[in-house]
C-alpha atoms as a PDB file:
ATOM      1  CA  UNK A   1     -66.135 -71.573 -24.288  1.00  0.00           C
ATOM      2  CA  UNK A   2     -64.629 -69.507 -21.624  1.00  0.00           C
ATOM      3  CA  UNK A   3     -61.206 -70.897 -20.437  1.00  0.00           C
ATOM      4  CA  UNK A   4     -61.790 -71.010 -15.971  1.00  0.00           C
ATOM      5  CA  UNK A   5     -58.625 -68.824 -14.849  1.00  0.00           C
ATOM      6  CA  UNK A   6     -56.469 -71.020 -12.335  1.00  0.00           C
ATOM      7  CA  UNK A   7     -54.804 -68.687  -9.544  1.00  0.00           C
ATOM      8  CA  UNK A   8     -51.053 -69.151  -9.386  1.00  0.00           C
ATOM      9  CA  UNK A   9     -49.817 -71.090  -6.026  1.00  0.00           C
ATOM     10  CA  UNK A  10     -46.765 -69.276  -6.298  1.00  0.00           C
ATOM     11  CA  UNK A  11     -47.817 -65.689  -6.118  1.00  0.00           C
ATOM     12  CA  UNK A  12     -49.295 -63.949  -2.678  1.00  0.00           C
ATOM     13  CA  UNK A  13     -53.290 -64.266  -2.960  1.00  0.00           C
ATOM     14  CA  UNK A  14     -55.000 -60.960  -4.170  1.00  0.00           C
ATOM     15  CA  UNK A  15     -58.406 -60.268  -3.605  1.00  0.00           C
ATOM     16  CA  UNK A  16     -60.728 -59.978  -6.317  1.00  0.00           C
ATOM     17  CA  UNK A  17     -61.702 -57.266  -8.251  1.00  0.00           C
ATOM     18  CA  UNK A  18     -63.143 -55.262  -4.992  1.00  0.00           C
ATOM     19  CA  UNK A  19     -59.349 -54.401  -4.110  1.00  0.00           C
ATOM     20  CA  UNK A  20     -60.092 -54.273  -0.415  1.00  0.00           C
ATOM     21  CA  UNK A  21     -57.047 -55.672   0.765  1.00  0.00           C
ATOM     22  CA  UNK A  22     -54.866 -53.068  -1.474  1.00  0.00           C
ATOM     23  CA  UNK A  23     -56.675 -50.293   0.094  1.00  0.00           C
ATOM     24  CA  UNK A  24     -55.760 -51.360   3.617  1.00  0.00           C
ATOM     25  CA  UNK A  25     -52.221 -51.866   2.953  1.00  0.00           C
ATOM     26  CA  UNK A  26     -52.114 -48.165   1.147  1.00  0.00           C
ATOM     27  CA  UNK A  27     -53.940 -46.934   4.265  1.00  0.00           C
ATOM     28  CA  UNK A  28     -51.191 -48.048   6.596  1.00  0.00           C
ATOM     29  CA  UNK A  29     -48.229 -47.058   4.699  1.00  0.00           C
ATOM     30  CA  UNK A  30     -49.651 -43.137   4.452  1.00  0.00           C
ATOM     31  CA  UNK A  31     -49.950 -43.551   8.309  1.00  0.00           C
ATOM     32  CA  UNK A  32     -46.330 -44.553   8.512  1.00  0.00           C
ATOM     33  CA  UNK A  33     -45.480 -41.837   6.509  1.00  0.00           C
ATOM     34  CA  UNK A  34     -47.357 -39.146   8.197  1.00  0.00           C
ATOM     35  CA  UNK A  35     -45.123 -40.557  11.538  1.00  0.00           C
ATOM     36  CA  UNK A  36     -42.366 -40.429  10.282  1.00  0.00           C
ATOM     37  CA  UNK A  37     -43.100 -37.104   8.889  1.00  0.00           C
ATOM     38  CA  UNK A  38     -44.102 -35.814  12.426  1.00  0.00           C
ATOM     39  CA  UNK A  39     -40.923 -36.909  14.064  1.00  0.00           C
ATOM     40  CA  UNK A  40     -38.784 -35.338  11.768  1.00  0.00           C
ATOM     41  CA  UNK A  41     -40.103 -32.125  12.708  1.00  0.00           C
ATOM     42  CA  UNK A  42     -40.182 -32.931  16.270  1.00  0.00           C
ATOM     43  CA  UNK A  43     -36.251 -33.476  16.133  1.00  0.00           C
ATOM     44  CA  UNK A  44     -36.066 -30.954  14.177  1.00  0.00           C
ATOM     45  CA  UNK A  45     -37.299 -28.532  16.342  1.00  0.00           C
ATOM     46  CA  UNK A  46     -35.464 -30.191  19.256  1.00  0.00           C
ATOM     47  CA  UNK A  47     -32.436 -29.275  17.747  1.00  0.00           C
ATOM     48  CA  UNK A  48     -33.029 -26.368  16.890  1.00  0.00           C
ATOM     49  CA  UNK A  49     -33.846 -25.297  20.566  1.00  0.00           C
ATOM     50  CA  UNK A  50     -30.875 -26.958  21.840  1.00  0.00           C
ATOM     51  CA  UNK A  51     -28.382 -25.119  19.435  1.00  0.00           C
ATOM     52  CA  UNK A  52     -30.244 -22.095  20.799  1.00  0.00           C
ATOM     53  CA  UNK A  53     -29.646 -22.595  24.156  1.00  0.00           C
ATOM     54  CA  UNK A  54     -26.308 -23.754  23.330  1.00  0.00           C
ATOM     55  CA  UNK A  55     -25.281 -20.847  21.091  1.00  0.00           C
ATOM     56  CA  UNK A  56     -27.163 -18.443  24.469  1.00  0.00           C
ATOM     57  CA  UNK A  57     -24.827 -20.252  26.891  1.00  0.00           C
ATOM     58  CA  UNK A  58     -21.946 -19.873  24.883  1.00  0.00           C
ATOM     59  CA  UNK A  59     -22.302 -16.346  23.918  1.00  0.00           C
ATOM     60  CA  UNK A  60     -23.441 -15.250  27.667  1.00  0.00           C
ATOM     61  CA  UNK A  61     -20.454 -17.156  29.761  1.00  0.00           C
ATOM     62  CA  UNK A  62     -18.085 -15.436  31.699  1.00  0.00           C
ATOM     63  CA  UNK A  63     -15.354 -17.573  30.379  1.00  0.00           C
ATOM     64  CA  UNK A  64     -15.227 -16.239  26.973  1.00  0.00           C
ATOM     65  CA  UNK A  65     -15.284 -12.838  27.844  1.00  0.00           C
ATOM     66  CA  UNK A  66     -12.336 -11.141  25.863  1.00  0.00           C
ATOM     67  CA  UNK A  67      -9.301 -10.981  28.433  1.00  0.00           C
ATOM     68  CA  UNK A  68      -6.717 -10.016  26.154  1.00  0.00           C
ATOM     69  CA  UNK A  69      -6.276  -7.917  22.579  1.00  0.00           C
ATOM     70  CA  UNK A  70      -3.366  -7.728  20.749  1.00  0.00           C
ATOM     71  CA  UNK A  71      -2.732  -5.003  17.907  1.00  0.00           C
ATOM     72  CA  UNK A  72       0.467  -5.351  15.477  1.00  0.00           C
ATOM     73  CA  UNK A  73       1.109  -2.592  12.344  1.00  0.00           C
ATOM     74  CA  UNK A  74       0.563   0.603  14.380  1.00  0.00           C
ATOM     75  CA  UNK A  75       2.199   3.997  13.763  1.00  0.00           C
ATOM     76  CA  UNK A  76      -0.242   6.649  12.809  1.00  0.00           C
ATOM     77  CA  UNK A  77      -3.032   4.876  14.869  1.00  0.00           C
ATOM     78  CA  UNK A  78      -3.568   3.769  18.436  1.00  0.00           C
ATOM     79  CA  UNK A  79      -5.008   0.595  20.170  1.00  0.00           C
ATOM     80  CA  UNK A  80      -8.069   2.565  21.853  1.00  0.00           C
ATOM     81  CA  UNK A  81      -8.996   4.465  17.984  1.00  0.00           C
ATOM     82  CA  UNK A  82      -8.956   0.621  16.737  1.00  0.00           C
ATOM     83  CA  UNK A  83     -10.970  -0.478  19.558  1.00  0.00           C
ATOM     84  CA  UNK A  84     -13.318   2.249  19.588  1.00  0.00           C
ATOM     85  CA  UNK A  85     -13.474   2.375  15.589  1.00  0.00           C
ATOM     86  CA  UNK A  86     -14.150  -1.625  16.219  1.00  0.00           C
ATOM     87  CA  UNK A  87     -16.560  -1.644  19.003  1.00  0.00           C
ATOM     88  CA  UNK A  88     -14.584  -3.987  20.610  1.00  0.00           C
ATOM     89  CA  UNK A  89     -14.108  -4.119  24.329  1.00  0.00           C
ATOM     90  CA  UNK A  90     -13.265  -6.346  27.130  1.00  0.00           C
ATOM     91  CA  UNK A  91     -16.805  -7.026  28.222  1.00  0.00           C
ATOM     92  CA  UNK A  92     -17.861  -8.623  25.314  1.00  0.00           C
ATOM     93  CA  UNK A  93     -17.960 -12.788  25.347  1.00  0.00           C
ATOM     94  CA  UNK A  94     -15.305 -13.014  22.110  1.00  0.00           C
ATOM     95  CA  UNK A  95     -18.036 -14.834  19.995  1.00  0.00           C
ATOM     96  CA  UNK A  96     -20.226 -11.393  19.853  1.00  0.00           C
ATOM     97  CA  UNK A  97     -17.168 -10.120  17.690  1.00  0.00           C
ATOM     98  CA  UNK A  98     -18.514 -10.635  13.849  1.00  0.00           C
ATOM     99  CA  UNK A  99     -15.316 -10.384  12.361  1.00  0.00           C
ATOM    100  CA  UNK A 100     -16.021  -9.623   9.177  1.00  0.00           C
ATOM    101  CA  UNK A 101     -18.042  -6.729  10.598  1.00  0.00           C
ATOM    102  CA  UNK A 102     -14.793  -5.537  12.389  1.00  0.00           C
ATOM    103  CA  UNK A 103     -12.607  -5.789   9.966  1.00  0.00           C
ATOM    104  CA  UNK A 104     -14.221  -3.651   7.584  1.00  0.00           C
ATOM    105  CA  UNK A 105     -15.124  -1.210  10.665  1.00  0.00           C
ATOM    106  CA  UNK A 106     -11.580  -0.745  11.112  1.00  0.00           C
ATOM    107  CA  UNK A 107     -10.217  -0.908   7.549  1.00  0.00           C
ATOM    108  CA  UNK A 108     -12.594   2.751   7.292  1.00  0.00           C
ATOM    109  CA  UNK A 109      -9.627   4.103   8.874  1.00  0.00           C
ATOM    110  CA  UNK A 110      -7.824   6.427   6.673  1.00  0.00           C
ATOM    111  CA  UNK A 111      -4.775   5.541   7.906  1.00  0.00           C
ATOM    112  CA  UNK A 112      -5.729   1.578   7.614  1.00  0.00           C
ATOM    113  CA  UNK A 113      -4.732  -0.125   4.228  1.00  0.00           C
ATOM    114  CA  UNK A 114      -6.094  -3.888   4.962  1.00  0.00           C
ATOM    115  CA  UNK A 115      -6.283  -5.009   8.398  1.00  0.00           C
ATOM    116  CA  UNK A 116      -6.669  -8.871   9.845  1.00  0.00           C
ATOM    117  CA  UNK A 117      -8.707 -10.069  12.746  1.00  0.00           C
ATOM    118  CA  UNK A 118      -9.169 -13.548  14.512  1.00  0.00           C
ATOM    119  CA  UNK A 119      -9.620 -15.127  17.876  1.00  0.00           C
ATOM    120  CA  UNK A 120      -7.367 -17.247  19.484  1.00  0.00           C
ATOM    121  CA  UNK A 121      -9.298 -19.454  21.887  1.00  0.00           C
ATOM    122  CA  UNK A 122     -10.345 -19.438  24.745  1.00  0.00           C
ATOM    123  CA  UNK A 123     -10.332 -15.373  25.080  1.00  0.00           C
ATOM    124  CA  UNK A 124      -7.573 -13.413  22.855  1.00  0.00           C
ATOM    125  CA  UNK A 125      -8.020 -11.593  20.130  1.00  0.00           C
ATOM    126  CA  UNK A 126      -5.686 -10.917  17.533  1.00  0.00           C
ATOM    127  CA  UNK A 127      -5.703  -7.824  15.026  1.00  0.00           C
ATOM    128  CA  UNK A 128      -3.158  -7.375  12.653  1.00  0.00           C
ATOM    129  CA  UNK A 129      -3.276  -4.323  10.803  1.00  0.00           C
ATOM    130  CA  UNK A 130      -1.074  -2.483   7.640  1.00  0.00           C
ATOM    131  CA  UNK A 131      -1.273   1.309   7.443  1.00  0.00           C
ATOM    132  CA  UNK A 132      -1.241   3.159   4.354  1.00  0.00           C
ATOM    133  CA  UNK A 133       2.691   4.154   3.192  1.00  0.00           C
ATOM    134  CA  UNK A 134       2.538   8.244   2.255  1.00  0.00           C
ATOM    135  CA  UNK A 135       4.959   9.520  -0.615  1.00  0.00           C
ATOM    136  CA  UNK A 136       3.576  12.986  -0.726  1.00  0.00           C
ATOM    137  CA  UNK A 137       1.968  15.422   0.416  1.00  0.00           C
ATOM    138  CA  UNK A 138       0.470  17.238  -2.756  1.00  0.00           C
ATOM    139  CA  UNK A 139      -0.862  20.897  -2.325  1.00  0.00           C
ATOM    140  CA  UNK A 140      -3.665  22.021  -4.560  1.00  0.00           C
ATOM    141  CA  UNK A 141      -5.127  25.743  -4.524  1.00  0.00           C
ATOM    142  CA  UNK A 142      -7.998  26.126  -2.681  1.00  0.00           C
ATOM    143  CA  UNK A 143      -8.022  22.559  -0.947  1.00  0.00           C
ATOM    144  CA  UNK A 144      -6.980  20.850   1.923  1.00  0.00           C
ATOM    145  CA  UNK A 145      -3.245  19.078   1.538  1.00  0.00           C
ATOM    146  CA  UNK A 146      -3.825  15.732   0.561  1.00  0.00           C
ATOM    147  CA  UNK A 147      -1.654  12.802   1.591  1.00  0.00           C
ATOM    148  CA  UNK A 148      -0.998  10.221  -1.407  1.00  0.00           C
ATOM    149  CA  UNK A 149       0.362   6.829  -1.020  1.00  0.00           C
ATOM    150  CA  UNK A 150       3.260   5.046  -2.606  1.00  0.00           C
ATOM    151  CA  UNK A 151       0.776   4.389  -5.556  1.00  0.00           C
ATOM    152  CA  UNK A 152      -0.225   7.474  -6.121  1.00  0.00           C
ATOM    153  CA  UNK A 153      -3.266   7.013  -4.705  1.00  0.00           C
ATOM    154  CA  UNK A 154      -5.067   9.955  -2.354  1.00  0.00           C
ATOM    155  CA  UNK A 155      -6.051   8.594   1.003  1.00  0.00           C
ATOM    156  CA  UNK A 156      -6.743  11.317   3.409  1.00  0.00           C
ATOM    157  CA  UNK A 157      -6.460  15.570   4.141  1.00  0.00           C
ATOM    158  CA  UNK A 158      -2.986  16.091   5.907  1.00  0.00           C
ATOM    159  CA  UNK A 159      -3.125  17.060   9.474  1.00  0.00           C
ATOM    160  CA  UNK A 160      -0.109  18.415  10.958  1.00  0.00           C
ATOM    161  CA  UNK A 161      -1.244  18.405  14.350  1.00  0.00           C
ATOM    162  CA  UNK A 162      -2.348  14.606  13.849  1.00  0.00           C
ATOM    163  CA  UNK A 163      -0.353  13.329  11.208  1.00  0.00           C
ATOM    164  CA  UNK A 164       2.824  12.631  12.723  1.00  0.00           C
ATOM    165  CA  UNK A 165       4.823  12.256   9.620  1.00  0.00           C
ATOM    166  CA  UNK A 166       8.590  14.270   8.715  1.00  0.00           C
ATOM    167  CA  UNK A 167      10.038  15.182   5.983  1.00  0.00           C
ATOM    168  CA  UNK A 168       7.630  14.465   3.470  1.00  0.00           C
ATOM    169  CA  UNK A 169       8.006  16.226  -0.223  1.00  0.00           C
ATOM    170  CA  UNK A 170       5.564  18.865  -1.247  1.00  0.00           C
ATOM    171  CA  UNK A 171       3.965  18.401  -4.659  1.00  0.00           C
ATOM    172  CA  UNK A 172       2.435  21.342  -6.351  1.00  0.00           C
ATOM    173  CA  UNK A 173       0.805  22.142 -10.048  1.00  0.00           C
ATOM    174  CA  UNK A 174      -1.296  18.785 -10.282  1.00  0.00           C
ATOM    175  CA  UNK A 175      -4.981  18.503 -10.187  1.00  0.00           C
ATOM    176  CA  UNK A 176      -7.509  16.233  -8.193  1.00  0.00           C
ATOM    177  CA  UNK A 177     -10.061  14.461 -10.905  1.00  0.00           C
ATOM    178  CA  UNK A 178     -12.702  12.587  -9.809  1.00  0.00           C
ATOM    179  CA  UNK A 179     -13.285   8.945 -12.091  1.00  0.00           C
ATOM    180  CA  UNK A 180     -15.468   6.511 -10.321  1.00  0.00           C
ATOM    181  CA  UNK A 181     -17.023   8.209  -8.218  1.00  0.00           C
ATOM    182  CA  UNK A 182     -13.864   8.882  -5.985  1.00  0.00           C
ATOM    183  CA  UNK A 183     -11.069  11.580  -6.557  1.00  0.00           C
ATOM    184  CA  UNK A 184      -7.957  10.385  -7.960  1.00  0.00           C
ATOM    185  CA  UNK A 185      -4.602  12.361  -9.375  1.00  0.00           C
ATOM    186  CA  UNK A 186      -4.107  10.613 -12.973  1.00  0.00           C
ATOM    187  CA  UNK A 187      -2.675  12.927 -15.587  1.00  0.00           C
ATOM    188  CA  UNK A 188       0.155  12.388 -17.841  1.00  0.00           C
ATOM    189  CA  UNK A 189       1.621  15.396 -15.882  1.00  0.00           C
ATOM    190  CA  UNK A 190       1.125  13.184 -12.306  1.00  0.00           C
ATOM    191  CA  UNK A 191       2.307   9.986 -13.842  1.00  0.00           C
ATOM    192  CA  UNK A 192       6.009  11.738 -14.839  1.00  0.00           C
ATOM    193  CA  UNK A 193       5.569  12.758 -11.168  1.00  0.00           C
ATOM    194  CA  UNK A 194       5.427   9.204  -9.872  1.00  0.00           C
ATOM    195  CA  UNK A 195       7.999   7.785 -12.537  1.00  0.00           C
ATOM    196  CA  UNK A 196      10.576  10.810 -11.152  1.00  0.00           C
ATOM    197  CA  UNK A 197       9.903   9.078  -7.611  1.00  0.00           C
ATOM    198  CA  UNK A 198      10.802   5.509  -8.710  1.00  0.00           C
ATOM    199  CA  UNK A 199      14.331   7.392 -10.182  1.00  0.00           C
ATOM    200  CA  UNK A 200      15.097   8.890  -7.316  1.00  0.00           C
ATOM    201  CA  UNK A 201      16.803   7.022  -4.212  1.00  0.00           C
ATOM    202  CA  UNK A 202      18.288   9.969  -1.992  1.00  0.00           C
ATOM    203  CA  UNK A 203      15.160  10.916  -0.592  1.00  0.00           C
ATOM    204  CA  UNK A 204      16.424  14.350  -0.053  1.00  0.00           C
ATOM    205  CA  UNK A 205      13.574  16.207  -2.457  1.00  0.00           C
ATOM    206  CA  UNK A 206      11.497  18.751  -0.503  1.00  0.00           C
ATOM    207  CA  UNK A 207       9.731  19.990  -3.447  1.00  0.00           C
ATOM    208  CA  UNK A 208       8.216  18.643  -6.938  1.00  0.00           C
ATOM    209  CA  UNK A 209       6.812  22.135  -9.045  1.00  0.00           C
ATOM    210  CA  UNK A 210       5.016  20.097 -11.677  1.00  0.00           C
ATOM    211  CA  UNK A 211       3.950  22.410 -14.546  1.00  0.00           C
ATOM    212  CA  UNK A 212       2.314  21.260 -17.728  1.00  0.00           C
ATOM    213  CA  UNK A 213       5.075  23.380 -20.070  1.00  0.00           C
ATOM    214  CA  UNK A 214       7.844  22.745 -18.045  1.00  0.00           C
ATOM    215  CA  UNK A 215       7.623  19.007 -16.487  1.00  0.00           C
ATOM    216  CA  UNK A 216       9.394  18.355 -13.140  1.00  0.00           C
ATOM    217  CA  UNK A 217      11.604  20.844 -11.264  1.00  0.00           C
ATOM    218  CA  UNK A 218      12.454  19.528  -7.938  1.00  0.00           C
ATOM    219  CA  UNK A 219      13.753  21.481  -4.934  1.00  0.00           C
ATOM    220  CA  UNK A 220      16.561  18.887  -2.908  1.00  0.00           C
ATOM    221  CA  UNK A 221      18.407  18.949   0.536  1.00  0.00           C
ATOM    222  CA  UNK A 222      22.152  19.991  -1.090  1.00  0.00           C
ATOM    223  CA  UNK A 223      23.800  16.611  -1.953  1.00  0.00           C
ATOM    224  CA  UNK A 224      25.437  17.810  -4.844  1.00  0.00           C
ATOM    225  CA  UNK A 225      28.284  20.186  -3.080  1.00  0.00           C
ATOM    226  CA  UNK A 226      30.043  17.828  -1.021  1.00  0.00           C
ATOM    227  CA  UNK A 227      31.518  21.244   1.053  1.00  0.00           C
ATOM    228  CA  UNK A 228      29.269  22.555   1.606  1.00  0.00           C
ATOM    229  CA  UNK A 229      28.270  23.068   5.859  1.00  0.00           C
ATOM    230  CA  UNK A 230      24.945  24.462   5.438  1.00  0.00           C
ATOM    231  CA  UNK A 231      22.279  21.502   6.218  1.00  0.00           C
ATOM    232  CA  UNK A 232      19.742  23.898   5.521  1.00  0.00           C
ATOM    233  CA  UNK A 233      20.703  24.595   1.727  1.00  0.00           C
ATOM    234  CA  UNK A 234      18.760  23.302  -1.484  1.00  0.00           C
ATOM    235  CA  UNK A 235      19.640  23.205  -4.634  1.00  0.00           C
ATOM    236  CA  UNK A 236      16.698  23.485  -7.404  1.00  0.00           C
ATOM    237  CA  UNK A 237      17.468  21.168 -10.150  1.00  0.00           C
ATOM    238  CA  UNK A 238      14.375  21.593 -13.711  1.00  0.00           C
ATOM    239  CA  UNK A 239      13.940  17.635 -14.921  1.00  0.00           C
ATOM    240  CA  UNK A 240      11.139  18.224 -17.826  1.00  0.00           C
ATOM    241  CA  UNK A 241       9.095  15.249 -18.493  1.00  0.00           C
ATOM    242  CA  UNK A 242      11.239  11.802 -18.710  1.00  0.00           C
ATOM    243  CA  UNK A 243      15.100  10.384 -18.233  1.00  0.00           C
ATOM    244  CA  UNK A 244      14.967  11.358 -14.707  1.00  0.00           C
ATOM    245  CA  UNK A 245      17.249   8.210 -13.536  1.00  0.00           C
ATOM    246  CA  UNK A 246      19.671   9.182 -16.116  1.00  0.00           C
ATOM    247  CA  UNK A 247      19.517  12.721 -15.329  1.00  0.00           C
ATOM    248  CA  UNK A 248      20.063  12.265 -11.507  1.00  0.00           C
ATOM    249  CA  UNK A 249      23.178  10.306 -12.455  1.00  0.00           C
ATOM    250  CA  UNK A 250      24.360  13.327 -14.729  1.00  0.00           C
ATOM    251  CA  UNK A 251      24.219  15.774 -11.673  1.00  0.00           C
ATOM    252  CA  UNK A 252      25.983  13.576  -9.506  1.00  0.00           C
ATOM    253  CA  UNK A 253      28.748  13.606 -12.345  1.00  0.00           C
ATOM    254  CA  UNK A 254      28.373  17.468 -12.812  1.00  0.00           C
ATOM    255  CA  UNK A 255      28.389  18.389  -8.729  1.00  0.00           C
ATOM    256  CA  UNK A 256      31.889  15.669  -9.062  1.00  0.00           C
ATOM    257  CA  UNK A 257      33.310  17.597 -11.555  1.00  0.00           C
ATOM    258  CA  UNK A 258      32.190  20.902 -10.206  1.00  0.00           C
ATOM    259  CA  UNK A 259      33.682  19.430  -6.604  1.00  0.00           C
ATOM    260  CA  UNK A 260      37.386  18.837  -8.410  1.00  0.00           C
ATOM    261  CA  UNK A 261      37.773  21.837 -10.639  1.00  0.00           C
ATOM    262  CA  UNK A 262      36.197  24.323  -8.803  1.00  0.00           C
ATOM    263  CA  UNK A 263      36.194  23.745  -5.506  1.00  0.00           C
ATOM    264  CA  UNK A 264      35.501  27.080  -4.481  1.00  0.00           C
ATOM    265  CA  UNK A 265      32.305  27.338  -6.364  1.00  0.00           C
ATOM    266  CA  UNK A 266      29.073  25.635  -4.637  1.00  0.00           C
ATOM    267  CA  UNK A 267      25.866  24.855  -7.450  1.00  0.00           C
ATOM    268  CA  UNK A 268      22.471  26.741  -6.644  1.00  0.00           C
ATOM    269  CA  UNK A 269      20.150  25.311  -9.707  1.00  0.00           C
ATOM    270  CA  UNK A 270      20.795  22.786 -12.531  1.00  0.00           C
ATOM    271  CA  UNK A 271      18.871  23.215 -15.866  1.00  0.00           C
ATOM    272  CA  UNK A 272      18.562  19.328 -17.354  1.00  0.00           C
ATOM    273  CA  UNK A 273      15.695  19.283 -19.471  1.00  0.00           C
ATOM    274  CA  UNK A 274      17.588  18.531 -22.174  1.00  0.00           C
ATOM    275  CA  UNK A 275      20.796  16.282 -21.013  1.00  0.00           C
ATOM    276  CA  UNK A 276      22.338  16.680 -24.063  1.00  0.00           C
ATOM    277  CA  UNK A 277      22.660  20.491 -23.015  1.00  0.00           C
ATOM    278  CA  UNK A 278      22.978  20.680 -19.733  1.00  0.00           C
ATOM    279  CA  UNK A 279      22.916  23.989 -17.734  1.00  0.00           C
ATOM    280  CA  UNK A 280      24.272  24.878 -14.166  1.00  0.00           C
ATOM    281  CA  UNK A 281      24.731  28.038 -11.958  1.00  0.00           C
ATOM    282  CA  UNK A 282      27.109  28.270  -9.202  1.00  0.00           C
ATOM    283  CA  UNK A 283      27.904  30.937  -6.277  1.00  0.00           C
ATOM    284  CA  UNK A 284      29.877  33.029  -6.783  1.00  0.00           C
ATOM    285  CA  UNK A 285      28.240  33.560  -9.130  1.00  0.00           C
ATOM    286  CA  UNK A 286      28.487  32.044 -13.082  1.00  0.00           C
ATOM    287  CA  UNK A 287      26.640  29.999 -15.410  1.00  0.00           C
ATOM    288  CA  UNK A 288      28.675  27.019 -16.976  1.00  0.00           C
ATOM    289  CA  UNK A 289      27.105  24.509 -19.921  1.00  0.00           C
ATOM    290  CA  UNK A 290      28.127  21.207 -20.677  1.00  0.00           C
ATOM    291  CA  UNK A 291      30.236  21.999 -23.290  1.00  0.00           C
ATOM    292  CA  UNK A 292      32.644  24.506 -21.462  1.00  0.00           C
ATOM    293  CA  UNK A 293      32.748  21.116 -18.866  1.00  0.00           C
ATOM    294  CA  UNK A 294      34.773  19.367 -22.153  1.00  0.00           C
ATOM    295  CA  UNK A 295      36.717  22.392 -22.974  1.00  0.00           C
ATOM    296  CA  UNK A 296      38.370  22.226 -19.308  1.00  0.00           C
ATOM    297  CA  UNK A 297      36.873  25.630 -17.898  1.00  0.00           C
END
């Protein structure tokens, strides 16, 4: 005997089996949907226009237009080479500058180490700029002079009409490689060269003859005869490979010694490859070692 199904007061009534009344309620929540779906877009796309015309108005007014520029960190470069490198001018509403564009723009300088650029509202911009620090100036047969930095690193052909630079040393006997695809200097032979410019603090070398037998022979400004009244006069002084710090210090104490027991006598080269034999010539001329220094001579 089939049990007659009682419908429960408590639920919402459902329609029977037909399911009429769930189709209409599915049919008016897609509609919503499909609303709500259509003004999303619709402010969307209003937005979108209005940052447009925003962005257009902002971009196009008078009242940004770049009034001022301000450029810090230059010696070997000028404000209109920055500008131009740049293409950055007065005329331009100060949100057309990409920065990032600019910056690398000007950092292709060969001058340029790193350089910094931002605006400073409502119409100034600010550049900030570090140029590359030369050491050298290393001569290699058959090539352009090549400045190097104070890491060794090459960074452009020397110009003396445009690079206004004095009284940079010369290096010779050291070879460009190219690793990387760029052209460095990186030889056990260049790297004595760079530790002999970390031992030296009188910046008075003109010359560094680097030579793969030899090591480091230097060519200085005359420091070591304190008499001496020619500005003009070197002294050429043969390092070898290592020590250098230590065998600075020993000329000093040789051109002292030289200075108090011989004043007459003025040193033309020094021969310290080896500093426990240590050779020097003087003018007039004689050649003294270390030794005859101890004996009293």
């Amino acid at each position: 005997m089939n049990k007659k199904i009682r419908h429960n007061r408590y639920k919402p009534e459902t329609e029977n089996n037909t399911g009429k009344k769930v189709e209409s309620t599915t049919s008016v929540e897609a509609v919503d949907f499909f609303l709500k779906c259509i003004m999303i877009v619709v402010s969307i796309t209003v937005l979108s226009l209005a940052s447009i015309f925003i962005y257009d108005f902002i971009i196009q007014t008078d009242f940004l237009k770049i009034k001022t520029i301000e450029i810090s960190g230059m010696k070997q470069t000028s404000k209109d080479e920055i500008l131009t490198l740049a293409n950055i001018d007065t005329n331009k509403n100060i949100f057309q500058v990409n920065l990032s564009t600019a910056q690398k723009l000007i950092v292709s300088h060969p001058w340029i180490e790193s350089a910094d650029i931002k605006r400073s509202m409502p119409c100034k911009l600010i550049i900030s700029i570090i140029e590359e620090k030369p050491l050298a100036i290393v001569k290699i047969e058959n090539l352009a002079d090549i400045l190097i930095n104070t890491s060794g690193k090459p960074f452009k052909e020397y110009n003396p009409l445009k690079d206004s630079i004095k009284n940079l040393p010369v290096i010779t006997g050291v070879d460009l490689r190219k690793s990387n695809y760029q052209y460095t200097f990186n030889s056990p032979l260049f790297n004595s060269v760079m530790e002999f410019f970390k031992a030296d603090n009188s910046n008075s070398v003109k010359l560094i003859k680097a030579d793969k037998n030899s090591g480091i022979s230097i060519k200085a400004n005359d420091i070591y005869n304190k008499f001496s009244l020619n500005n003009e006069k070197t002294i050429q002084i043969k390092l070898g490979f290592s020590k250098f710090k230590a065998k600075l210090n020993k000329a000093i104490e040789i051109s002292e010694y030289i200075d108090k027991n011989f004043p007459e006598k003025t040193i033309s080269t020094m021969d310290l490859f080896n500093i426990e034999k240590v050779f020097i010539k003087t003018e007039p001329d004689r050649l003294f070692q270390i030794d005859d220094f101890k004996k009293g001579v």
